[in-house]
PDB file of N, CA and C in Angstrom:
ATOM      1  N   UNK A   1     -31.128  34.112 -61.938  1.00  0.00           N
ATOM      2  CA  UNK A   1     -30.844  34.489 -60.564  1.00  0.00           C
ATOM      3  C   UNK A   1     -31.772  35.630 -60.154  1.00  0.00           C
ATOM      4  N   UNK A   2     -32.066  35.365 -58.983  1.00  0.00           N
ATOM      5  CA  UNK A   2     -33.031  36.578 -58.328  1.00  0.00           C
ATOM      6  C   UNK A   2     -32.497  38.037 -58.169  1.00  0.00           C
ATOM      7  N   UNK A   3     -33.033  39.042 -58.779  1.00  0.00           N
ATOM      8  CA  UNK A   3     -32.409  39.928 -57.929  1.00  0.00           C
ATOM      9  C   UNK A   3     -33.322  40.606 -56.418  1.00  0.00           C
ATOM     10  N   UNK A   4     -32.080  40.848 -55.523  1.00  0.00           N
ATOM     11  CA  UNK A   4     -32.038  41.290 -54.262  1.00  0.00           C
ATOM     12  C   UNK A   4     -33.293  42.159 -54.348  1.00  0.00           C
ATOM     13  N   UNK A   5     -33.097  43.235 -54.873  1.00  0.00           N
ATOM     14  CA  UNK A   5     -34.039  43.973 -54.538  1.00  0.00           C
ATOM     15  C   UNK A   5     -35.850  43.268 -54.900  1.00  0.00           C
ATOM     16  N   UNK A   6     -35.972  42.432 -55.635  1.00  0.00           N
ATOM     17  CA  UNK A   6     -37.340  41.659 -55.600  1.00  0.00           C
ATOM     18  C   UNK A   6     -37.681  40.920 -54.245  1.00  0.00           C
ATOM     19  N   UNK A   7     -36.394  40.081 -54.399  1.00  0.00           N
ATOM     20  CA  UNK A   7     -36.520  39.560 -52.762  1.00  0.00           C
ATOM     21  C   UNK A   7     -36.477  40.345 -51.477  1.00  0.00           C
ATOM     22  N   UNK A   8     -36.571  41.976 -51.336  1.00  0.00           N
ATOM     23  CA  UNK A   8     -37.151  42.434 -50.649  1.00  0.00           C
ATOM     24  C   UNK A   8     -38.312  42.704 -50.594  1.00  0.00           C
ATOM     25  N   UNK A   9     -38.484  43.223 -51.937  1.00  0.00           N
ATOM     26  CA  UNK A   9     -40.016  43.680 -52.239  1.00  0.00           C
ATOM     27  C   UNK A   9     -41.174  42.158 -51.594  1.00  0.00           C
ATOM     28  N   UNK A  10     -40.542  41.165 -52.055  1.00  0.00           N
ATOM     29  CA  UNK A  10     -41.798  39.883 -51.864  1.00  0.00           C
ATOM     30  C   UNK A  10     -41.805  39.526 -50.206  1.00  0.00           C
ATOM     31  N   UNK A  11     -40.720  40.106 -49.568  1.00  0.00           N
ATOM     32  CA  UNK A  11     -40.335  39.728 -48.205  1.00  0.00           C
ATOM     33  C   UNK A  11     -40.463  41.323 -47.234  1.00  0.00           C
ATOM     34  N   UNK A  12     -41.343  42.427 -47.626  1.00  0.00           N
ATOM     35  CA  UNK A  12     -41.154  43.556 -46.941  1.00  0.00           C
ATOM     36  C   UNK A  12     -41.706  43.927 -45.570  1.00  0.00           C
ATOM     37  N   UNK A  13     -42.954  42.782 -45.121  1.00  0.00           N
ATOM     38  CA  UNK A  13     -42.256  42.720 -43.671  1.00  0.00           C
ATOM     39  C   UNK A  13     -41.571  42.403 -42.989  1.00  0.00           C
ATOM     40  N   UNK A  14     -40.805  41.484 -43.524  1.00  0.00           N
ATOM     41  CA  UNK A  14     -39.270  40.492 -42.693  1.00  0.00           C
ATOM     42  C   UNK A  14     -38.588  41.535 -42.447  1.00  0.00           C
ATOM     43  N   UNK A  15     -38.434  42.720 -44.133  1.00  0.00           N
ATOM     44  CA  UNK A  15     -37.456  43.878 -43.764  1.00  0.00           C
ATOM     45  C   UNK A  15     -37.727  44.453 -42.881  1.00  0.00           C
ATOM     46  N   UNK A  16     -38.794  45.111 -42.596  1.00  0.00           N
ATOM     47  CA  UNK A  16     -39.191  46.407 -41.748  1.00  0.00           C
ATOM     48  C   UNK A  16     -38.851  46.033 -40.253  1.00  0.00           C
ATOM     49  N   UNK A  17     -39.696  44.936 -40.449  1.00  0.00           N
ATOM     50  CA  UNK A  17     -39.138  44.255 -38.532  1.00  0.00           C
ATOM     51  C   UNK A  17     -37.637  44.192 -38.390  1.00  0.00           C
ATOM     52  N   UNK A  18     -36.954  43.624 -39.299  1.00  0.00           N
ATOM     53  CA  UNK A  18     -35.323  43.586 -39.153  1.00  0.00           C
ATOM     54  C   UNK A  18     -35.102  44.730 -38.807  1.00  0.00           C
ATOM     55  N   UNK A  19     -35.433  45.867 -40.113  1.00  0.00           N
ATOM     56  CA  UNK A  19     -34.563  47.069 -40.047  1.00  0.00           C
ATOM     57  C   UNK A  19     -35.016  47.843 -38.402  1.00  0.00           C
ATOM     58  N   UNK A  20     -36.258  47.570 -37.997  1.00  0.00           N
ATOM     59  CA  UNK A  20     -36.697  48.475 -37.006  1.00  0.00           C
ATOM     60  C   UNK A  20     -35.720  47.759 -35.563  1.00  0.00           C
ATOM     61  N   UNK A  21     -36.145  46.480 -35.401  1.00  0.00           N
ATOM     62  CA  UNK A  21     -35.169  45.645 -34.529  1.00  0.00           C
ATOM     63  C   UNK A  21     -34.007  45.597 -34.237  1.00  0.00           C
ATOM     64  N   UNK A  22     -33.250  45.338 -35.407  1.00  0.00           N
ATOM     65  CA  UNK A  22     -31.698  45.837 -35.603  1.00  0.00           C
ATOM     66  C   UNK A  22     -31.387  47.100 -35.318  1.00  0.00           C
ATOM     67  N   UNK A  23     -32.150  47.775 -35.938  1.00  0.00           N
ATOM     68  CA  UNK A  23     -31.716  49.323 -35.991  1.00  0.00           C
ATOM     69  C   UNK A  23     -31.926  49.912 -34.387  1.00  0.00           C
ATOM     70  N   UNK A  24     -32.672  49.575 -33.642  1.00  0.00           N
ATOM     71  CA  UNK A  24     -33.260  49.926 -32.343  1.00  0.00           C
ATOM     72  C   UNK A  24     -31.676  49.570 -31.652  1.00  0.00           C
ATOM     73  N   UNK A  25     -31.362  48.500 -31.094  1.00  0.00           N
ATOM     74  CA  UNK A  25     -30.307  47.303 -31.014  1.00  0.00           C
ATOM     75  C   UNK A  25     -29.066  48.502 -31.740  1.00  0.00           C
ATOM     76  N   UNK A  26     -29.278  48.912 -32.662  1.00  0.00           N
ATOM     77  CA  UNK A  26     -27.555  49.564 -33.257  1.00  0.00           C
ATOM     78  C   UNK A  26     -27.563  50.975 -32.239  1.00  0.00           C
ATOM     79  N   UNK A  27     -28.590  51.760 -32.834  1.00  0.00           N
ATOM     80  CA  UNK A  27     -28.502  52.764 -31.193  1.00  0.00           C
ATOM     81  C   UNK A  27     -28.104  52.536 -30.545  1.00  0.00           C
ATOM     82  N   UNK A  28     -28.777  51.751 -29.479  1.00  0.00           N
ATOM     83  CA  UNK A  28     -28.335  51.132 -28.292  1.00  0.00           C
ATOM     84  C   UNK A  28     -27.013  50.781 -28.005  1.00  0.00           C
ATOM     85  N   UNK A  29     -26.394  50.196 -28.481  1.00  0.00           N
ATOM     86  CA  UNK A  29     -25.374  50.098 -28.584  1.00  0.00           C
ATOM     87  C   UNK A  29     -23.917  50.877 -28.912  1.00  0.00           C
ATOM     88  N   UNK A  30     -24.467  52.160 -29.691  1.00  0.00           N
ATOM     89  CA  UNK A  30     -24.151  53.075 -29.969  1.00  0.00           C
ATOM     90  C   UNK A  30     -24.112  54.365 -28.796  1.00  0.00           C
ATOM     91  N   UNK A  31     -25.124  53.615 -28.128  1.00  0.00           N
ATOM     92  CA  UNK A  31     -25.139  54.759 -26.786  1.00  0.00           C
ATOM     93  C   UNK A  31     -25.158  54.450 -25.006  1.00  0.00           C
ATOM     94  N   UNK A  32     -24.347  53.412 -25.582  1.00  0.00           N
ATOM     95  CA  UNK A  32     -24.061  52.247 -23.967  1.00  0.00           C
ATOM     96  C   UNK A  32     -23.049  53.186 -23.407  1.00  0.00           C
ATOM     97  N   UNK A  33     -21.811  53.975 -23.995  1.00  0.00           N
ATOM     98  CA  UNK A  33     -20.938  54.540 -22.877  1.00  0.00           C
ATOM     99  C   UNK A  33     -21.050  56.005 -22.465  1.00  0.00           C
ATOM    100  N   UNK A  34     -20.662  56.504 -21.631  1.00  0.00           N
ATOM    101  CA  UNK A  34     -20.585  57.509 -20.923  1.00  0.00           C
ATOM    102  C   UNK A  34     -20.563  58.741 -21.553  1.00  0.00           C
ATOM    103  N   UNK A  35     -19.323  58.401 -22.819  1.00  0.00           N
ATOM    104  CA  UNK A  35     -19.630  59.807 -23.451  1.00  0.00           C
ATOM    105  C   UNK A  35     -20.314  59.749 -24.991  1.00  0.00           C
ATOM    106  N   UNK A  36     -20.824  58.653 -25.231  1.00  0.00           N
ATOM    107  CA  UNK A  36     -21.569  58.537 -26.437  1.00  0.00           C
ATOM    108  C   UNK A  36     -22.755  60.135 -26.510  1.00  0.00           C
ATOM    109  N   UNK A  37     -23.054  60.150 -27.504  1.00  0.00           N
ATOM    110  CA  UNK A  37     -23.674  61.144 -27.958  1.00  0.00           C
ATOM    111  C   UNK A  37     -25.709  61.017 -27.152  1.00  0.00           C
ATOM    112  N   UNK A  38     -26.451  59.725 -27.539  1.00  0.00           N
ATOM    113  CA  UNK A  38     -27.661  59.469 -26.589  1.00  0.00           C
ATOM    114  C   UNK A  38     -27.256  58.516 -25.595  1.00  0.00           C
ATOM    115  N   UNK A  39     -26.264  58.684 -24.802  1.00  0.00           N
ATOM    116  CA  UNK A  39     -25.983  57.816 -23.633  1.00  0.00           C
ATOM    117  C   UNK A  39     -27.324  58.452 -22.829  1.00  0.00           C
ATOM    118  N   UNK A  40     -27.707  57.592 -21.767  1.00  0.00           N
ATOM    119  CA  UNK A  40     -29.061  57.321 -20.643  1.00  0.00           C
ATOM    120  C   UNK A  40     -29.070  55.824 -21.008  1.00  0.00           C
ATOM    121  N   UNK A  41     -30.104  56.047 -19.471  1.00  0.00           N
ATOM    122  CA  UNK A  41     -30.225  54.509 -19.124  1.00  0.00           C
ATOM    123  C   UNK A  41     -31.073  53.683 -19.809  1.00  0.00           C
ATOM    124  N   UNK A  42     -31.911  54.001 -20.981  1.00  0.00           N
ATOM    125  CA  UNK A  42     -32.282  53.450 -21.782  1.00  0.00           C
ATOM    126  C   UNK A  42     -31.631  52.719 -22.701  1.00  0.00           C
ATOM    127  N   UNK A  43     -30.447  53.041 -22.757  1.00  0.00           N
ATOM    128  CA  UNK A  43     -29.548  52.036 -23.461  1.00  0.00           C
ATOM    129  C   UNK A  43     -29.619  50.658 -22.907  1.00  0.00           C
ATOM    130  N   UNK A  44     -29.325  50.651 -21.953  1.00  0.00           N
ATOM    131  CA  UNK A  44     -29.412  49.261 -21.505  1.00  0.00           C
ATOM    132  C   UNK A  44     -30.247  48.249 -21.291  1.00  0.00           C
ATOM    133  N   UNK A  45     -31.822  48.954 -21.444  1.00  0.00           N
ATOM    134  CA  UNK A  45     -32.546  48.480 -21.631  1.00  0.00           C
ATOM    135  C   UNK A  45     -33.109  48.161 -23.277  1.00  0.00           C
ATOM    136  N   UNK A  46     -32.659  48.883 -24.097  1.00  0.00           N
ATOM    137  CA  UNK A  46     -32.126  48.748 -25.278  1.00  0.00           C
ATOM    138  C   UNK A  46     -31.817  47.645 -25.704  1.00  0.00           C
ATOM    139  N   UNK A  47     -30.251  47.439 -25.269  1.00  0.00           N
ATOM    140  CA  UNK A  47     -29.517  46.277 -25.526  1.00  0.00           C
ATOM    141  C   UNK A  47     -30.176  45.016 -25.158  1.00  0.00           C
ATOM    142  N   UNK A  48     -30.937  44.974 -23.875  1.00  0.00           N
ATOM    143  CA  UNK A  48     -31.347  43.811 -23.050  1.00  0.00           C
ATOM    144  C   UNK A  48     -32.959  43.239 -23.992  1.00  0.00           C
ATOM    145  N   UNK A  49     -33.460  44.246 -24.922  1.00  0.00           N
ATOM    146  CA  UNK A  49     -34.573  43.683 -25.292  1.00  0.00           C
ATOM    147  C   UNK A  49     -34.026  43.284 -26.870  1.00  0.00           C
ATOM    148  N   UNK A  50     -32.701  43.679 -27.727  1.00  0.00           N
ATOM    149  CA  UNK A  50     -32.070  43.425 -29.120  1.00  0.00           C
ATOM    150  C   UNK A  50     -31.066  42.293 -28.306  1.00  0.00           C
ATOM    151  N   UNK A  51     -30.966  41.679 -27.136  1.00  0.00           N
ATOM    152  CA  UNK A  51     -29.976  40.935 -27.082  1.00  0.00           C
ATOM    153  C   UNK A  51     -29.484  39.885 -28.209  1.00  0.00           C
ATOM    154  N   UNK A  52     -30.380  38.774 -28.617  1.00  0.00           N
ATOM    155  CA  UNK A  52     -29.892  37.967 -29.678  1.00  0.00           C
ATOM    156  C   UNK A  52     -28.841  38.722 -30.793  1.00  0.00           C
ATOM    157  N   UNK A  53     -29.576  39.989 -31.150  1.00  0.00           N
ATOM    158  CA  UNK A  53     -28.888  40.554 -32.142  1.00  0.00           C
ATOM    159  C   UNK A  53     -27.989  42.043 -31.894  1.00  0.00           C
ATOM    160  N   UNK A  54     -27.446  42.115 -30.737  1.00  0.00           N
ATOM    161  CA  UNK A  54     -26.720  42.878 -29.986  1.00  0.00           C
ATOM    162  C   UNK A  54     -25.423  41.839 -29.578  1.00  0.00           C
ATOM    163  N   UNK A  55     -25.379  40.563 -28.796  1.00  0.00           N
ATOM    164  CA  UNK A  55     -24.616  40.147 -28.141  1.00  0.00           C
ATOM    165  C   UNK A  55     -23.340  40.436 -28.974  1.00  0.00           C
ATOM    166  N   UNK A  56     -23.033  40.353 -29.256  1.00  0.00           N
ATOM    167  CA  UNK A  56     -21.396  40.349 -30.610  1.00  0.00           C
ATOM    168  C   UNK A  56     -21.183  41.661 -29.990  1.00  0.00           C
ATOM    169  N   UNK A  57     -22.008  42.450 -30.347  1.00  0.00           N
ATOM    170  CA  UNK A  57     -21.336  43.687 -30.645  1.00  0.00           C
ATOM    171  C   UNK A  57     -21.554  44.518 -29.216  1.00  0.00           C
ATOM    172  N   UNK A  58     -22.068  44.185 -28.527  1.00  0.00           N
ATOM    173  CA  UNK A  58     -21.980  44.473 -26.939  1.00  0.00           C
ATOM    174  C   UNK A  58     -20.410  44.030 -26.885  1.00  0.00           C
ATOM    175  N   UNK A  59     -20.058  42.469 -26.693  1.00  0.00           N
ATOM    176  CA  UNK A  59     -18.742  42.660 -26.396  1.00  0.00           C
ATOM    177  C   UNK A  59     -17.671  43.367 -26.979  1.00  0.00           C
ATOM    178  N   UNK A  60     -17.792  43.682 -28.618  1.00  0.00           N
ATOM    179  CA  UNK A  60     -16.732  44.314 -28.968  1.00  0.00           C
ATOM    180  C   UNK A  60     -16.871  45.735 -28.164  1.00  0.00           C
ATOM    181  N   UNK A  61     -18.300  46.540 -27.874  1.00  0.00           N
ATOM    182  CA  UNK A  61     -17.556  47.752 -27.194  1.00  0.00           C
ATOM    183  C   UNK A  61     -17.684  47.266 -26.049  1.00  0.00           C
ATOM    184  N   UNK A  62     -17.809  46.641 -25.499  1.00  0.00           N
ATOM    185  CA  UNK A  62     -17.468  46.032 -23.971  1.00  0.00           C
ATOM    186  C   UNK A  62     -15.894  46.286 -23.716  1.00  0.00           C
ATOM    187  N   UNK A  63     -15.281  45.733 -24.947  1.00  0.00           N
ATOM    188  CA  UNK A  63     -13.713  45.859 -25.054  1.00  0.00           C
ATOM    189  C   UNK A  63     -12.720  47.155 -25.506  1.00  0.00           C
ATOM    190  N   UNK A  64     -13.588  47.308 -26.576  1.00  0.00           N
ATOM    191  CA  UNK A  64     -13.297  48.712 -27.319  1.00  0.00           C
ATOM    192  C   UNK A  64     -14.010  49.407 -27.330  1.00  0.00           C
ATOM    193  N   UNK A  65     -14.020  51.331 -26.474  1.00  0.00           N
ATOM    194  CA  UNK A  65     -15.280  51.916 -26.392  1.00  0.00           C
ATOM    195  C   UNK A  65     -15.247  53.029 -27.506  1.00  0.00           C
ATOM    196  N   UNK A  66     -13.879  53.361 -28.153  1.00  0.00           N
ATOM    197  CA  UNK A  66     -13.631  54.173 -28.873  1.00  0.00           C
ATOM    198  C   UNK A  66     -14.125  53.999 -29.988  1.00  0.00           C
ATOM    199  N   UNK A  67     -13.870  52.960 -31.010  1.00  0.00           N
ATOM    200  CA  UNK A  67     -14.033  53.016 -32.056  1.00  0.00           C
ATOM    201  C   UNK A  67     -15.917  52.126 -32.590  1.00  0.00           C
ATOM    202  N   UNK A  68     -16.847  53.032 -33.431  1.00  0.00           N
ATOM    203  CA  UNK A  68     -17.808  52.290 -33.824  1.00  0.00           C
ATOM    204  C   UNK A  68     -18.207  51.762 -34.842  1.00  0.00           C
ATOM    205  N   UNK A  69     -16.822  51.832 -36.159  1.00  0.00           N
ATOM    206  CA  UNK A  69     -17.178  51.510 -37.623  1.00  0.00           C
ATOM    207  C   UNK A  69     -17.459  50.241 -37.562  1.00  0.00           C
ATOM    208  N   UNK A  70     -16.802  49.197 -36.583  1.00  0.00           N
ATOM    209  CA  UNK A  70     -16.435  47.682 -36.200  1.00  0.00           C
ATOM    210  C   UNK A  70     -18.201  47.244 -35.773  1.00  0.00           C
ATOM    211  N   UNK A  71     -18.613  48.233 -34.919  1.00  0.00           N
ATOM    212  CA  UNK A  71     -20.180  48.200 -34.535  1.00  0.00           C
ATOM    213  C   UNK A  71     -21.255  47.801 -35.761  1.00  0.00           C
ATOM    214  N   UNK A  72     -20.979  49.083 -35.897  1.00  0.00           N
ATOM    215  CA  UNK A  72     -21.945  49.111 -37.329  1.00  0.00           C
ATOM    216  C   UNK A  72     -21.511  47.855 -38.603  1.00  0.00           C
ATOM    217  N   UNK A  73     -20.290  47.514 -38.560  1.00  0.00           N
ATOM    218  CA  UNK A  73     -20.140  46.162 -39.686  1.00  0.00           C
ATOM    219  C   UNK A  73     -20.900  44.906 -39.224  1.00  0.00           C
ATOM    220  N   UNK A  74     -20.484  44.595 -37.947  1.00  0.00           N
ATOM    221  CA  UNK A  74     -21.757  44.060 -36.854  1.00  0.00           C
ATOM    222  C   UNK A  74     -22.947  44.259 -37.406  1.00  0.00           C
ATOM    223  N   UNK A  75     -23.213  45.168 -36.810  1.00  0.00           N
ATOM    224  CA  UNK A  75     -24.720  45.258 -36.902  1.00  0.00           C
ATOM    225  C   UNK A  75     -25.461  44.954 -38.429  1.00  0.00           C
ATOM    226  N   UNK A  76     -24.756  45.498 -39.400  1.00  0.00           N
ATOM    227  CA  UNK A  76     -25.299  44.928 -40.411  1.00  0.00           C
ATOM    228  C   UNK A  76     -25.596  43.524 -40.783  1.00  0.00           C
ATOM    229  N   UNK A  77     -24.184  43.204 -40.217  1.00  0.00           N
ATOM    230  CA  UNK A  77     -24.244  41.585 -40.782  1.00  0.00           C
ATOM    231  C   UNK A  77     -25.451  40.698 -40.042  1.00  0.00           C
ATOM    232  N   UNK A  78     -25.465  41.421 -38.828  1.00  0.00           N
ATOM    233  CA  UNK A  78     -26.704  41.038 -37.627  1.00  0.00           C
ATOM    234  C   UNK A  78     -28.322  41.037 -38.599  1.00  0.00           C
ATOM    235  N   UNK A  79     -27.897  42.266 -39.058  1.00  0.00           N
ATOM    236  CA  UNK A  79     -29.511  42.458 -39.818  1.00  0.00           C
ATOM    237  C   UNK A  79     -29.672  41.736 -41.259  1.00  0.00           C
ATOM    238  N   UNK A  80     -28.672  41.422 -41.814  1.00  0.00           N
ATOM    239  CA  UNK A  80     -28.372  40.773 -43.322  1.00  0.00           C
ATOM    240  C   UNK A  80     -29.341  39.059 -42.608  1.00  0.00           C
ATOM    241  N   UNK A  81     -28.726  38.525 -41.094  1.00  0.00           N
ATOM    242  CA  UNK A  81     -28.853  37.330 -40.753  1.00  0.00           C
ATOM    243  C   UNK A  81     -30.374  37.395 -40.183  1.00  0.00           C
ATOM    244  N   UNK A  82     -30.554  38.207 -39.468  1.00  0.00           N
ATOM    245  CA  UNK A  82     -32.239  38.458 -39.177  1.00  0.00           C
ATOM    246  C   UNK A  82     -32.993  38.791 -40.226  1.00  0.00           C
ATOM    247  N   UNK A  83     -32.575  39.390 -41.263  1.00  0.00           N
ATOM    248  CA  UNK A  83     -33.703  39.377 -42.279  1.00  0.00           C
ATOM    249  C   UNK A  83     -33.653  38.085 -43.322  1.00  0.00           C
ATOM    250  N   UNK A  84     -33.045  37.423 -43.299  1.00  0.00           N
ATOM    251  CA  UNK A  84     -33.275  36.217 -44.266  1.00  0.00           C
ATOM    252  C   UNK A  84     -34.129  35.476 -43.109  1.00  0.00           C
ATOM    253  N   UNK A  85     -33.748  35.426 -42.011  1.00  0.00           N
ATOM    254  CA  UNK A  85     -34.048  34.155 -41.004  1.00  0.00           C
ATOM    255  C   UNK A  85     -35.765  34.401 -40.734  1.00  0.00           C
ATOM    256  N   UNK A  86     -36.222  35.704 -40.661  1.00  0.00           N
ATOM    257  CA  UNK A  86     -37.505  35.915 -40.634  1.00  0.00           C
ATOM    258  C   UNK A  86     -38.235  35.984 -42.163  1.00  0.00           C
ATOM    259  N   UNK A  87     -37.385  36.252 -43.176  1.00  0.00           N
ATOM    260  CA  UNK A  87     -37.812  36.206 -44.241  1.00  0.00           C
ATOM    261  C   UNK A  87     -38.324  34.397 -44.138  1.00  0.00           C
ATOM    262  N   UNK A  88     -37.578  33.485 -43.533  1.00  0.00           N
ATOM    263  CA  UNK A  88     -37.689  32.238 -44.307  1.00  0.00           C
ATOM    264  C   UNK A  88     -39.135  31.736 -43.486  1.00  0.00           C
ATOM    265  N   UNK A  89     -39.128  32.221 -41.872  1.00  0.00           N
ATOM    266  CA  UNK A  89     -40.170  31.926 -40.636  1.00  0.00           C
ATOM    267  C   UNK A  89     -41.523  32.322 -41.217  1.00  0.00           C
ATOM    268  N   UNK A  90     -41.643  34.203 -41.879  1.00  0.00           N
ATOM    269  CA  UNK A  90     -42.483  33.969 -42.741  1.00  0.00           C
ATOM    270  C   UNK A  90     -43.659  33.604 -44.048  1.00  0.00           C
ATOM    271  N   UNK A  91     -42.083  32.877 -44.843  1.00  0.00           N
ATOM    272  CA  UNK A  91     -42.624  31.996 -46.021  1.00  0.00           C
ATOM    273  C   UNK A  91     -43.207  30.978 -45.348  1.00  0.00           C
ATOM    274  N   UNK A  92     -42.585  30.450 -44.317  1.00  0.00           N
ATOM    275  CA  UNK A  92     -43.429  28.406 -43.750  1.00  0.00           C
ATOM    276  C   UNK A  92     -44.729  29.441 -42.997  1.00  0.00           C
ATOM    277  N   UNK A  93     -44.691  30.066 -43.012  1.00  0.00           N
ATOM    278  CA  UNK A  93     -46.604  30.474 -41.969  1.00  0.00           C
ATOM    279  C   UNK A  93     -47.307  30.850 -42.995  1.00  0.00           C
ATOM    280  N   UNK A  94     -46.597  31.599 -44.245  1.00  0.00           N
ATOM    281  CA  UNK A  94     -47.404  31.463 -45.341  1.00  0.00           C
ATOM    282  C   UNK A  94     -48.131  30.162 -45.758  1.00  0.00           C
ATOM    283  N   UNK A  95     -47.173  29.489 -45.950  1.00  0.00           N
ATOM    284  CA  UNK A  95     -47.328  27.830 -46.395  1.00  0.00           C
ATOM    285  C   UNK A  95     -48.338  27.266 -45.552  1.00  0.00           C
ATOM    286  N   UNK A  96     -48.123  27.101 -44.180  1.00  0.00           N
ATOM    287  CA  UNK A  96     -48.708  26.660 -43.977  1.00  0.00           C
ATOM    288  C   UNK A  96     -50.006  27.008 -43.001  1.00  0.00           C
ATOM    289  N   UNK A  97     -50.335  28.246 -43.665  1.00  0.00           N
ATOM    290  CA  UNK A  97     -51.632  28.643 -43.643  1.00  0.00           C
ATOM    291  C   UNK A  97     -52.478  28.334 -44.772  1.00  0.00           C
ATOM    292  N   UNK A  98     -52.137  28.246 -45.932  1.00  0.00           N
ATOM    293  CA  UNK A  98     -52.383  28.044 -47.034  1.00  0.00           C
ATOM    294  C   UNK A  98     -52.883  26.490 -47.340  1.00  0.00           C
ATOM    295  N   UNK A  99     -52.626  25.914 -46.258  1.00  0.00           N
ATOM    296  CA  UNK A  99     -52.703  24.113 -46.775  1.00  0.00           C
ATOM    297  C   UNK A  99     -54.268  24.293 -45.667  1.00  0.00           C
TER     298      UNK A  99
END
C-alpha cells in the first residue's frame, strides 16, 4: 500500500493549487459575515471565484453564522476532493504528453 505522504510528494502541484484554492475559498468564507474577524467586500468576491469548492459551505453559514468548526470540516473534505481530482487531471496530461 502507498503511503500518503509519497503520494503527495509525486503529486505536489495538485497539492499546492488545492491547498492555495481551497484555502483562499476557506477565508472567504470565514469572512462573509458582518462580524467575522476579515469581513470586507472581498469576501464575496472570494467566494464567487472558489465557488465549486465553497458552495456547501456557503450554505451552511448561509444558515448558521455562528458556528465555524462545521466550515472548516467542509472545507477540508472540499480540499481532500480537489486534490485527488487534480492529482488524477494531472497524471492523464502527463500521459498524454508523453505518447
Amino acid at each position: 500500500m502507498k503511503k500518503p505522504s509519497n503520494f503527495i510528494t509525486k503529486n505536489k502541484r495538485a497539492f499546492i493549487i488545492s491547498l492555495v484554492y481551497v484555502g483562499f475559498g476557506t477565508i472567504s468564507i470565514c469572512s462573509i459575515s458582518g462580524s467575522d474577524l476579515f469581513y470586507g467586500d472581498w469576501a464575496m468576491y472570494g467566494v464567487l471565484i472558489t465557488f465549486p469548492v465553497t458552495i456547501i459551505s456557503f450554505g451552511y453559514r448561509f444558515a448558521e453564522t455562528n458556528y465555524l468548526i462545521p466550515v472548516i470540516i467542509i472545507q477540508f473534505i472540499m480540499f481532500i476532493l480537489t486534490f485527488i481530482f487534480l492529482s488524477l487531471i494531472i497524471k492523464e496530461n502527463k500521459n498524454n504528453l508523453s505518447h
